[in-house]
C-alpha atoms as a PDB file:
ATOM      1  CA  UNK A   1      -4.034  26.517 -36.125  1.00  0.00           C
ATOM      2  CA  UNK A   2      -5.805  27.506 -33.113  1.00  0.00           C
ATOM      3  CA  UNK A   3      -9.169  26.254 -31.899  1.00  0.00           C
ATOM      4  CA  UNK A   4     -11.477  27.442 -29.577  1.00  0.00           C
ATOM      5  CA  UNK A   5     -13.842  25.261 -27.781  1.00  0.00           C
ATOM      6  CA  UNK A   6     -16.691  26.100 -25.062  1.00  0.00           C
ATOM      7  CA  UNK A   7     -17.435  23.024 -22.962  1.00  0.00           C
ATOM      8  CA  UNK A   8     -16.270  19.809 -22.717  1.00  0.00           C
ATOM      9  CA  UNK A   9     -13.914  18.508 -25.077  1.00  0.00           C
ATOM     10  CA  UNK A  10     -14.549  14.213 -25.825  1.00  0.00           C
ATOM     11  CA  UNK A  11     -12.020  11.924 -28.224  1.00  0.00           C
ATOM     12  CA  UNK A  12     -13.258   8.279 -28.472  1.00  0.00           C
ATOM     13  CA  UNK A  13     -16.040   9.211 -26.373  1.00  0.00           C
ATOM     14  CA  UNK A  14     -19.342  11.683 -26.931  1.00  0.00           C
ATOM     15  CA  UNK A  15     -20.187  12.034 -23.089  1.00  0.00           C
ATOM     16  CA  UNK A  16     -16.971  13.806 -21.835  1.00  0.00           C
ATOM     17  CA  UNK A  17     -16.939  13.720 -18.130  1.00  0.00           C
ATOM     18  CA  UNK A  18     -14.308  16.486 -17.702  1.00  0.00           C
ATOM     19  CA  UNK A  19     -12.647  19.779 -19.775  1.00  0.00           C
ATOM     20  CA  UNK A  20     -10.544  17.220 -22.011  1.00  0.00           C
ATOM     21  CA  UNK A  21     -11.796  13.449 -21.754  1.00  0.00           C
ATOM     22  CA  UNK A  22     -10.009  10.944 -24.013  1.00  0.00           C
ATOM     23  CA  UNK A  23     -10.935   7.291 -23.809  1.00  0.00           C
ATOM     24  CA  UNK A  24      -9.175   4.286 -25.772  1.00  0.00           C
ATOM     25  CA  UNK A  25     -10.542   1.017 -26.014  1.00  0.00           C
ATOM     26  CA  UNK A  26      -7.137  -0.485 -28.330  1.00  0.00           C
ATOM     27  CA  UNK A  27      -3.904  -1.557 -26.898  1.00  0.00           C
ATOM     28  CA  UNK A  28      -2.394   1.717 -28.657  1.00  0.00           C
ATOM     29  CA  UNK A  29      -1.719   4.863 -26.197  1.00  0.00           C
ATOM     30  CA  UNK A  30      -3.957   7.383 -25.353  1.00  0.00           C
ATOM     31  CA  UNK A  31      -1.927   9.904 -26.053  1.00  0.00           C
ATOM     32  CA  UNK A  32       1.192  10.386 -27.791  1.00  0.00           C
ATOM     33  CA  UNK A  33       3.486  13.783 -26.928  1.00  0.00           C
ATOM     34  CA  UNK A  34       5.936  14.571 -30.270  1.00  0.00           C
ATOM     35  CA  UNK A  35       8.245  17.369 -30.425  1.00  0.00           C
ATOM     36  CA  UNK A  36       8.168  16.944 -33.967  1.00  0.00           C
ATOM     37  CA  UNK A  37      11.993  18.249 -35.337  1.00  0.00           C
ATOM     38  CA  UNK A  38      13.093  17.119 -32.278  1.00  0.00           C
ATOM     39  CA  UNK A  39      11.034  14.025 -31.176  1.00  0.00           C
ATOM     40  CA  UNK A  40      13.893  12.715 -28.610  1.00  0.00           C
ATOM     41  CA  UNK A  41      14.114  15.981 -26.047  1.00  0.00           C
ATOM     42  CA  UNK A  42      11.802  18.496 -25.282  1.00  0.00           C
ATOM     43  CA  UNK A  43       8.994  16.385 -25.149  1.00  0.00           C
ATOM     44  CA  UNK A  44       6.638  17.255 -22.133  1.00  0.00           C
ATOM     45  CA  UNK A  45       3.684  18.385 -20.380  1.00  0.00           C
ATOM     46  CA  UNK A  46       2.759  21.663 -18.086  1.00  0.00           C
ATOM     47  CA  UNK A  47       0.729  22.178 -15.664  1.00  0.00           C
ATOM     48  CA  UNK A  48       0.347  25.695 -15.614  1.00  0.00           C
ATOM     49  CA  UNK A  49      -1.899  27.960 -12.946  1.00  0.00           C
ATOM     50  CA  UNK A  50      -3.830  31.322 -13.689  1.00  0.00           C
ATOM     51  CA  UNK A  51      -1.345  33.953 -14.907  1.00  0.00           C
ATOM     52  CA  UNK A  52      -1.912  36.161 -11.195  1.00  0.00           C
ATOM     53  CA  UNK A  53      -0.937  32.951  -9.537  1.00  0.00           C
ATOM     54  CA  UNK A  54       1.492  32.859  -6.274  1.00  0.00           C
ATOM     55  CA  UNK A  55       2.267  29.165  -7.021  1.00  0.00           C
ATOM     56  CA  UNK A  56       5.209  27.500  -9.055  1.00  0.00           C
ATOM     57  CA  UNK A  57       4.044  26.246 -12.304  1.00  0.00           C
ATOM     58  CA  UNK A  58       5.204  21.929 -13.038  1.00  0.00           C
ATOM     59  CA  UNK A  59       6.635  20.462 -16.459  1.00  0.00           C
ATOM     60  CA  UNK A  60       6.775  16.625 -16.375  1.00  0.00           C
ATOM     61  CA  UNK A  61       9.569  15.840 -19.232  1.00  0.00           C
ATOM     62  CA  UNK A  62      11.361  13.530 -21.279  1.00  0.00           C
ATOM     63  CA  UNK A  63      14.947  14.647 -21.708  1.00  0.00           C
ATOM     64  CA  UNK A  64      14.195  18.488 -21.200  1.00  0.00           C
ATOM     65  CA  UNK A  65      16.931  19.301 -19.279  1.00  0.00           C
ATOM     66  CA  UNK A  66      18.719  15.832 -18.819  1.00  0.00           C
ATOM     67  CA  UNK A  67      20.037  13.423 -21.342  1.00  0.00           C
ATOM     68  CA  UNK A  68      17.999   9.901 -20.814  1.00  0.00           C
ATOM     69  CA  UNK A  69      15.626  11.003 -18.263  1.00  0.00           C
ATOM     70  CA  UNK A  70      12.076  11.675 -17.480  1.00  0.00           C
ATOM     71  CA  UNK A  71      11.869  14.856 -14.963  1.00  0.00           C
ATOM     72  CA  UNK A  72       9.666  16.748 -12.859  1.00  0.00           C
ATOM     73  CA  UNK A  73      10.630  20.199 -12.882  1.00  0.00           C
ATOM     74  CA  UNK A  74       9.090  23.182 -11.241  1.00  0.00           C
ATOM     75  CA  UNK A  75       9.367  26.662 -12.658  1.00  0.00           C
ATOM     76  CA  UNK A  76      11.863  29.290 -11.374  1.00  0.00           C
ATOM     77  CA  UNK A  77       9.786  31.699 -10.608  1.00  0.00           C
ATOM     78  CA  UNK A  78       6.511  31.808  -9.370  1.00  0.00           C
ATOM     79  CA  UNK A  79       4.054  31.982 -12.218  1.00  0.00           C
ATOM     80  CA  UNK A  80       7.092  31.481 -14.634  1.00  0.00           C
ATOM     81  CA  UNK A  81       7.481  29.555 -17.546  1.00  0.00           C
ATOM     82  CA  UNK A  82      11.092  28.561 -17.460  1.00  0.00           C
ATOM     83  CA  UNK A  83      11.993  25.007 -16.549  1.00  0.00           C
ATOM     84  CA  UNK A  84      15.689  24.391 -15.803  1.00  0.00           C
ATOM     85  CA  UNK A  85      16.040  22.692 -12.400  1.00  0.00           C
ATOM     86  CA  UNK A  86      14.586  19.188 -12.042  1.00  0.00           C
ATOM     87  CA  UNK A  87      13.609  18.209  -8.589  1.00  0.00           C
ATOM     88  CA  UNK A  88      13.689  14.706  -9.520  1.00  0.00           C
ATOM     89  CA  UNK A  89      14.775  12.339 -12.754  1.00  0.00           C
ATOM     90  CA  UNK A  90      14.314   8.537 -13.376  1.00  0.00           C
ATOM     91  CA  UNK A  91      17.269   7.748 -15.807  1.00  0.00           C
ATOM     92  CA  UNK A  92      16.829   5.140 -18.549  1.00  0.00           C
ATOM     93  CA  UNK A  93      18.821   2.628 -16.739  1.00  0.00           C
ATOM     94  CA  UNK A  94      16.703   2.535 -13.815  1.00  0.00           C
ATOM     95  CA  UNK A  95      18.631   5.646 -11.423  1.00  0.00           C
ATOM     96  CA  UNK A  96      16.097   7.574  -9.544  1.00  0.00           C
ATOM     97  CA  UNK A  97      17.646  11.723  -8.263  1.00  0.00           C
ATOM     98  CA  UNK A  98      15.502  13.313  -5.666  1.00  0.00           C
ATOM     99  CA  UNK A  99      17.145  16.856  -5.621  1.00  0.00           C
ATOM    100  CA  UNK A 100      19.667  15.845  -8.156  1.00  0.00           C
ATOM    101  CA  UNK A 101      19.578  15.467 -11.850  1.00  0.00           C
ATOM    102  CA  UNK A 102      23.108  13.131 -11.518  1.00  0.00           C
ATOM    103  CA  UNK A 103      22.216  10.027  -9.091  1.00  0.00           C
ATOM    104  CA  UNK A 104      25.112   8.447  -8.932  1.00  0.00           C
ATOM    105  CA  UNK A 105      23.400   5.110  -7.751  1.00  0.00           C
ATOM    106  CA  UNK A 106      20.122   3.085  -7.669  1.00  0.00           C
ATOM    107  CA  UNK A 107      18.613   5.715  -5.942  1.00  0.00           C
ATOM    108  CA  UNK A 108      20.048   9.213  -4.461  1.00  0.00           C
ATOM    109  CA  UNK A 109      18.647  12.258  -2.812  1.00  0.00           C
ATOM    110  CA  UNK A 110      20.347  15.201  -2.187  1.00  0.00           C
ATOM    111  CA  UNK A 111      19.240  17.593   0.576  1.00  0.00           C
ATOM    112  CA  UNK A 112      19.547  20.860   2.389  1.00  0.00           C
ATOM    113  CA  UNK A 113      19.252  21.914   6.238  1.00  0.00           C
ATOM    114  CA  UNK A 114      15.452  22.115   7.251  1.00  0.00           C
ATOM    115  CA  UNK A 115      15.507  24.185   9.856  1.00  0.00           C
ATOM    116  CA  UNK A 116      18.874  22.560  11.289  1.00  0.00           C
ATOM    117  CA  UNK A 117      17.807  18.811  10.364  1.00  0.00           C
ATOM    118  CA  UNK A 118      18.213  16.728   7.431  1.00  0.00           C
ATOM    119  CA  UNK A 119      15.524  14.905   6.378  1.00  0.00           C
ATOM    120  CA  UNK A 120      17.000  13.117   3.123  1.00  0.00           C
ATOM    121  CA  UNK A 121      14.314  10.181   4.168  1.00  0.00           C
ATOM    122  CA  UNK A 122      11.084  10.359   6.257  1.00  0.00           C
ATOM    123  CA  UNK A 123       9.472   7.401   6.978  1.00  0.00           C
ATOM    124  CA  UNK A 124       5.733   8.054   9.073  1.00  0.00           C
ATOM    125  CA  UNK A 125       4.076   5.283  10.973  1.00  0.00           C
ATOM    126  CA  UNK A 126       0.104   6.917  11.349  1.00  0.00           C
ATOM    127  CA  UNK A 127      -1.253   3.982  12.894  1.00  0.00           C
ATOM    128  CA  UNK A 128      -2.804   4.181  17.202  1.00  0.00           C
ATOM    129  CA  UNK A 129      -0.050   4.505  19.567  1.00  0.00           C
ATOM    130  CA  UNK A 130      -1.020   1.518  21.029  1.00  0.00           C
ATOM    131  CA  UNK A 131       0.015  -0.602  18.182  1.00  0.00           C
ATOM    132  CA  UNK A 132       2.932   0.271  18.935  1.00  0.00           C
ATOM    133  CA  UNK A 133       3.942   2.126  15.896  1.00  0.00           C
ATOM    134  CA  UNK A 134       7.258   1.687  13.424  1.00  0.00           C
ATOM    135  CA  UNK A 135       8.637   1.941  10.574  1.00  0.00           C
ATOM    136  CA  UNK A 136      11.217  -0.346   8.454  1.00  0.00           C
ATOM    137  CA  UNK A 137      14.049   0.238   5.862  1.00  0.00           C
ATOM    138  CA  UNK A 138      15.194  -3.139   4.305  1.00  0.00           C
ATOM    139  CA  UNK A 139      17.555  -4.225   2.307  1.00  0.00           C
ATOM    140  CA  UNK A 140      16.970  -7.413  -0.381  1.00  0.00           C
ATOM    141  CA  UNK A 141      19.003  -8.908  -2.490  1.00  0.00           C
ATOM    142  CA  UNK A 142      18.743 -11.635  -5.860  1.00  0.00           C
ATOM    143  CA  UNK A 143      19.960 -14.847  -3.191  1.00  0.00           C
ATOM    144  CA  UNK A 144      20.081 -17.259  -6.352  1.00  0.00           C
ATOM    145  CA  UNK A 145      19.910 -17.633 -10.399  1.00  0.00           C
ATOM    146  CA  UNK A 146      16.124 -17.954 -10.605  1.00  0.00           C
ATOM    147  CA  UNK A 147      16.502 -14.970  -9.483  1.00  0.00           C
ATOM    148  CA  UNK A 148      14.784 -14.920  -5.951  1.00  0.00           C
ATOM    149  CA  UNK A 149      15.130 -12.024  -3.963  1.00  0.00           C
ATOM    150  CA  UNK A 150      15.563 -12.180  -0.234  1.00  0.00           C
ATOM    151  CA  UNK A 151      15.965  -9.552   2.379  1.00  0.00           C
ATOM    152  CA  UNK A 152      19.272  -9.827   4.330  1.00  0.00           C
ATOM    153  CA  UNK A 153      19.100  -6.806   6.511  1.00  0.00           C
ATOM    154  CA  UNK A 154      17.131  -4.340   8.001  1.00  0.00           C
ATOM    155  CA  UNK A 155      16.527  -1.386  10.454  1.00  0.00           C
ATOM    156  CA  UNK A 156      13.156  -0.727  12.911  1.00  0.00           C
ATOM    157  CA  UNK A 157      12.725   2.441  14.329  1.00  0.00           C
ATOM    158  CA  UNK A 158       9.736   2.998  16.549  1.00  0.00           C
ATOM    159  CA  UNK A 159       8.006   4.111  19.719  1.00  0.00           C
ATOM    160  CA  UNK A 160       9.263   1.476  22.342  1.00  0.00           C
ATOM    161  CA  UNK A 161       6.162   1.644  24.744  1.00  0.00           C
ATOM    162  CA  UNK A 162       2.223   1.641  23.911  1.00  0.00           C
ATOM    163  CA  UNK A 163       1.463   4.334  26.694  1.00  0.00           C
ATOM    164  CA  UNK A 164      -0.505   7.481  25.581  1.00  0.00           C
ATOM    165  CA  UNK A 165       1.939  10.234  25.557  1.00  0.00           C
ATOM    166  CA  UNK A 166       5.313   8.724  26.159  1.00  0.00           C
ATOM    167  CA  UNK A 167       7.782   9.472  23.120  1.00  0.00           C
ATOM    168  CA  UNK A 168      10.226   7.226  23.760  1.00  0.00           C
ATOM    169  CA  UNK A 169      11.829   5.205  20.663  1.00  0.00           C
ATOM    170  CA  UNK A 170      14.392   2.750  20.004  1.00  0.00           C
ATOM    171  CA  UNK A 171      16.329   1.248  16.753  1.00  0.00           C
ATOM    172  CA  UNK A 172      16.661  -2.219  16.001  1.00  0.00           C
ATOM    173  CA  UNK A 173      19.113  -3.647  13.462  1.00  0.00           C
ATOM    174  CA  UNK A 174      18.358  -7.414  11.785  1.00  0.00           C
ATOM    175  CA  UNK A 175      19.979  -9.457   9.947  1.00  0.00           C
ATOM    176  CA  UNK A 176      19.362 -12.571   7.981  1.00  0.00           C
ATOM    177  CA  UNK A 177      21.739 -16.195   8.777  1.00  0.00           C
ATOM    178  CA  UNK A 178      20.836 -18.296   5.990  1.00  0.00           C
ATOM    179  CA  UNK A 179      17.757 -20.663   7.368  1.00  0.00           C
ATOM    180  CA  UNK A 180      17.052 -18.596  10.061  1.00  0.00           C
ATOM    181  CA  UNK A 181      15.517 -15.408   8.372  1.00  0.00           C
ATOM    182  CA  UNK A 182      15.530 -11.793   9.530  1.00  0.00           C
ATOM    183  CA  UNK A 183      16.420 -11.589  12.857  1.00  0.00           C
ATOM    184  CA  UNK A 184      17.205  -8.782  15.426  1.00  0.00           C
ATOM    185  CA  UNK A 185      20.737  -8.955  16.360  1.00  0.00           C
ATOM    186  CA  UNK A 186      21.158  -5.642  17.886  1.00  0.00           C
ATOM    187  CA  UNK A 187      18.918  -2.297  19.417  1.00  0.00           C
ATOM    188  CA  UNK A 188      19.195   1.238  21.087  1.00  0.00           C
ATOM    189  CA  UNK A 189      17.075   2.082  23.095  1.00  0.00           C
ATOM    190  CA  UNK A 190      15.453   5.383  24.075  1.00  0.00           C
ATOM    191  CA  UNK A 191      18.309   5.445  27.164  1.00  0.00           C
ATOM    192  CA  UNK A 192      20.816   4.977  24.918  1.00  0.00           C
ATOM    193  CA  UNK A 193      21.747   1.515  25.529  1.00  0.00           C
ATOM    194  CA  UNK A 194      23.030  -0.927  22.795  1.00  0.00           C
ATOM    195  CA  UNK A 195      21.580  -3.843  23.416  1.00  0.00           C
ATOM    196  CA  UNK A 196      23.488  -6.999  21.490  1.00  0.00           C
ATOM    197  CA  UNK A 197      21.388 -10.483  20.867  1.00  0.00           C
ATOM    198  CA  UNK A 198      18.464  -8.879  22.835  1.00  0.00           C
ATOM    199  CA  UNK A 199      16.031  -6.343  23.079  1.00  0.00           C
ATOM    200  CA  UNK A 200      16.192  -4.932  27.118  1.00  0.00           C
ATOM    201  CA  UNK A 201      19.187  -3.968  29.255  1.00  0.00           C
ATOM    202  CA  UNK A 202      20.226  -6.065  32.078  1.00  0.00           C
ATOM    203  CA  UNK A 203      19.936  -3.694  34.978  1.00  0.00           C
ATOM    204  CA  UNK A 204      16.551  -2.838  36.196  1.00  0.00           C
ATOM    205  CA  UNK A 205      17.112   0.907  37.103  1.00  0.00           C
ATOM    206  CA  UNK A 206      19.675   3.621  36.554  1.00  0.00           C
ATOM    207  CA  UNK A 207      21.307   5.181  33.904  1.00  0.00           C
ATOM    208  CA  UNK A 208      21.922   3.588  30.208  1.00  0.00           C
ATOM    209  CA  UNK A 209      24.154   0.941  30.235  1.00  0.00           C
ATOM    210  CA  UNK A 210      26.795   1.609  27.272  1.00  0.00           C
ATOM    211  CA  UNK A 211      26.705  -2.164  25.940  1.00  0.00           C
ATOM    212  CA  UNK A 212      24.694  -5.162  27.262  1.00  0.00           C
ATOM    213  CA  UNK A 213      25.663  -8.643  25.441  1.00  0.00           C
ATOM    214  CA  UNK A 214      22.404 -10.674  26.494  1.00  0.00           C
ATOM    215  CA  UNK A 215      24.359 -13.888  25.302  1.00  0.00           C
ATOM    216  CA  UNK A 216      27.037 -13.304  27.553  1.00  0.00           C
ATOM    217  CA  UNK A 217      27.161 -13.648  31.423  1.00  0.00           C
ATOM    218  CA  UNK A 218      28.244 -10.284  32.045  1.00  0.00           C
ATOM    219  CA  UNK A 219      26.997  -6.576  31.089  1.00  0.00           C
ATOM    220  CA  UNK A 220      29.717  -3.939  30.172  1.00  0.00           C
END
């Protein structure tokens, strides 16, 4: 049946500290979500807003809409109740879908056009200009049977200069030879040089130079 309550609500505890408070003090779960008839799909939780609302309502689900998954799904509508359309699933075996309820591999996100850019992945560096800022992607893998993991390659993208104002950037590429750890091997700079086994062009003014092998006795 239905029950009314005025107040805050308290299980396992009689000083609730919010609307619904529920405190455990056993290794069991706090909560437990059955769909009853149905206790493998359907099984999920909405956070709704007021009924005048101009915001999408949320459903975080297991198996609403996709077969071995746990979703977060916004409504259709604004203020609507009808959740079809996962923005993201984590699939039993470990898959993550940003924008997709079908990743394909470990992880997958599939994007439209922002305003004429894709940004599928946006990685911020907040920290003082002067540090100067980056950011990394890297790439590990199991290197042995224990198993240890290890990265073996990597990018760095990042402001190239720690002047106020200046925008310039650059992308660096490592790798790892085995003993050696991660290494840069290769960068572009803001002027569009590639730079190969070093991190600074050759010539000291002028345009970009299209490749400069710092190992080598001549630029190209």
């Amino acid at each position: 049946g239905d029950y009314s309550f005025s107040g805050n609500v308290g299980i396992g505890t009689s000083s609730p500290a919010a609307v619904l408070h529920v405190r455990k003090d056993t290794s069991s779960p706090a909560a437990l979500f059955d769909n009853g008839s149905s206790p493998d799909s359907s099984s999920g939780i909405r956070i709704v807003a007021p009924i005048s609302t101009t915001h999408y309502n949320w459903m975080l689900a297991a198996q609403q809409n996709v077969s071995g998954a746990f979703e977060i799904t916004p409504s259709r509508a604004v203020g609507g109740m009808s959740f079809t359309t996962p923005v993201a699933v984590f699939t039993y075996d470990g898959r993550v879908g940003i924008g997709t309820s079908s990743p394909g591999a470990s992880a997958r996100a599939h994007v439209a056009a922002d305003g004429g850019v894709l940004n599928a992945l946006w990685l911020q560096d907040t920290r003082a200009f002067s540090t100067p800022p980056a950011q990394a992607l890297l790439f590990e893998v199991y290197t042995d049977s224990v198993p240890t993991i290890n990265p073996a390659s990597g990018l760095i993208g990042g402001k190239e200069n720690t002047t106020s104002g200046n925008t310039s950037g650059s992308l660096a590429f490592y790798t790892t030879l085995n003993g050696d750890g991660l290494q840069e091997r290769m960068r572009i700079t803001s002027a569009g040089s590639v730079v190969v086994g070093g991190t600074e062009t050759k010539q000291s003014s002028g345009g970009p130079e299209l490749l400069s092998l710092q190992n080598d006795t001549a630029s190209h």
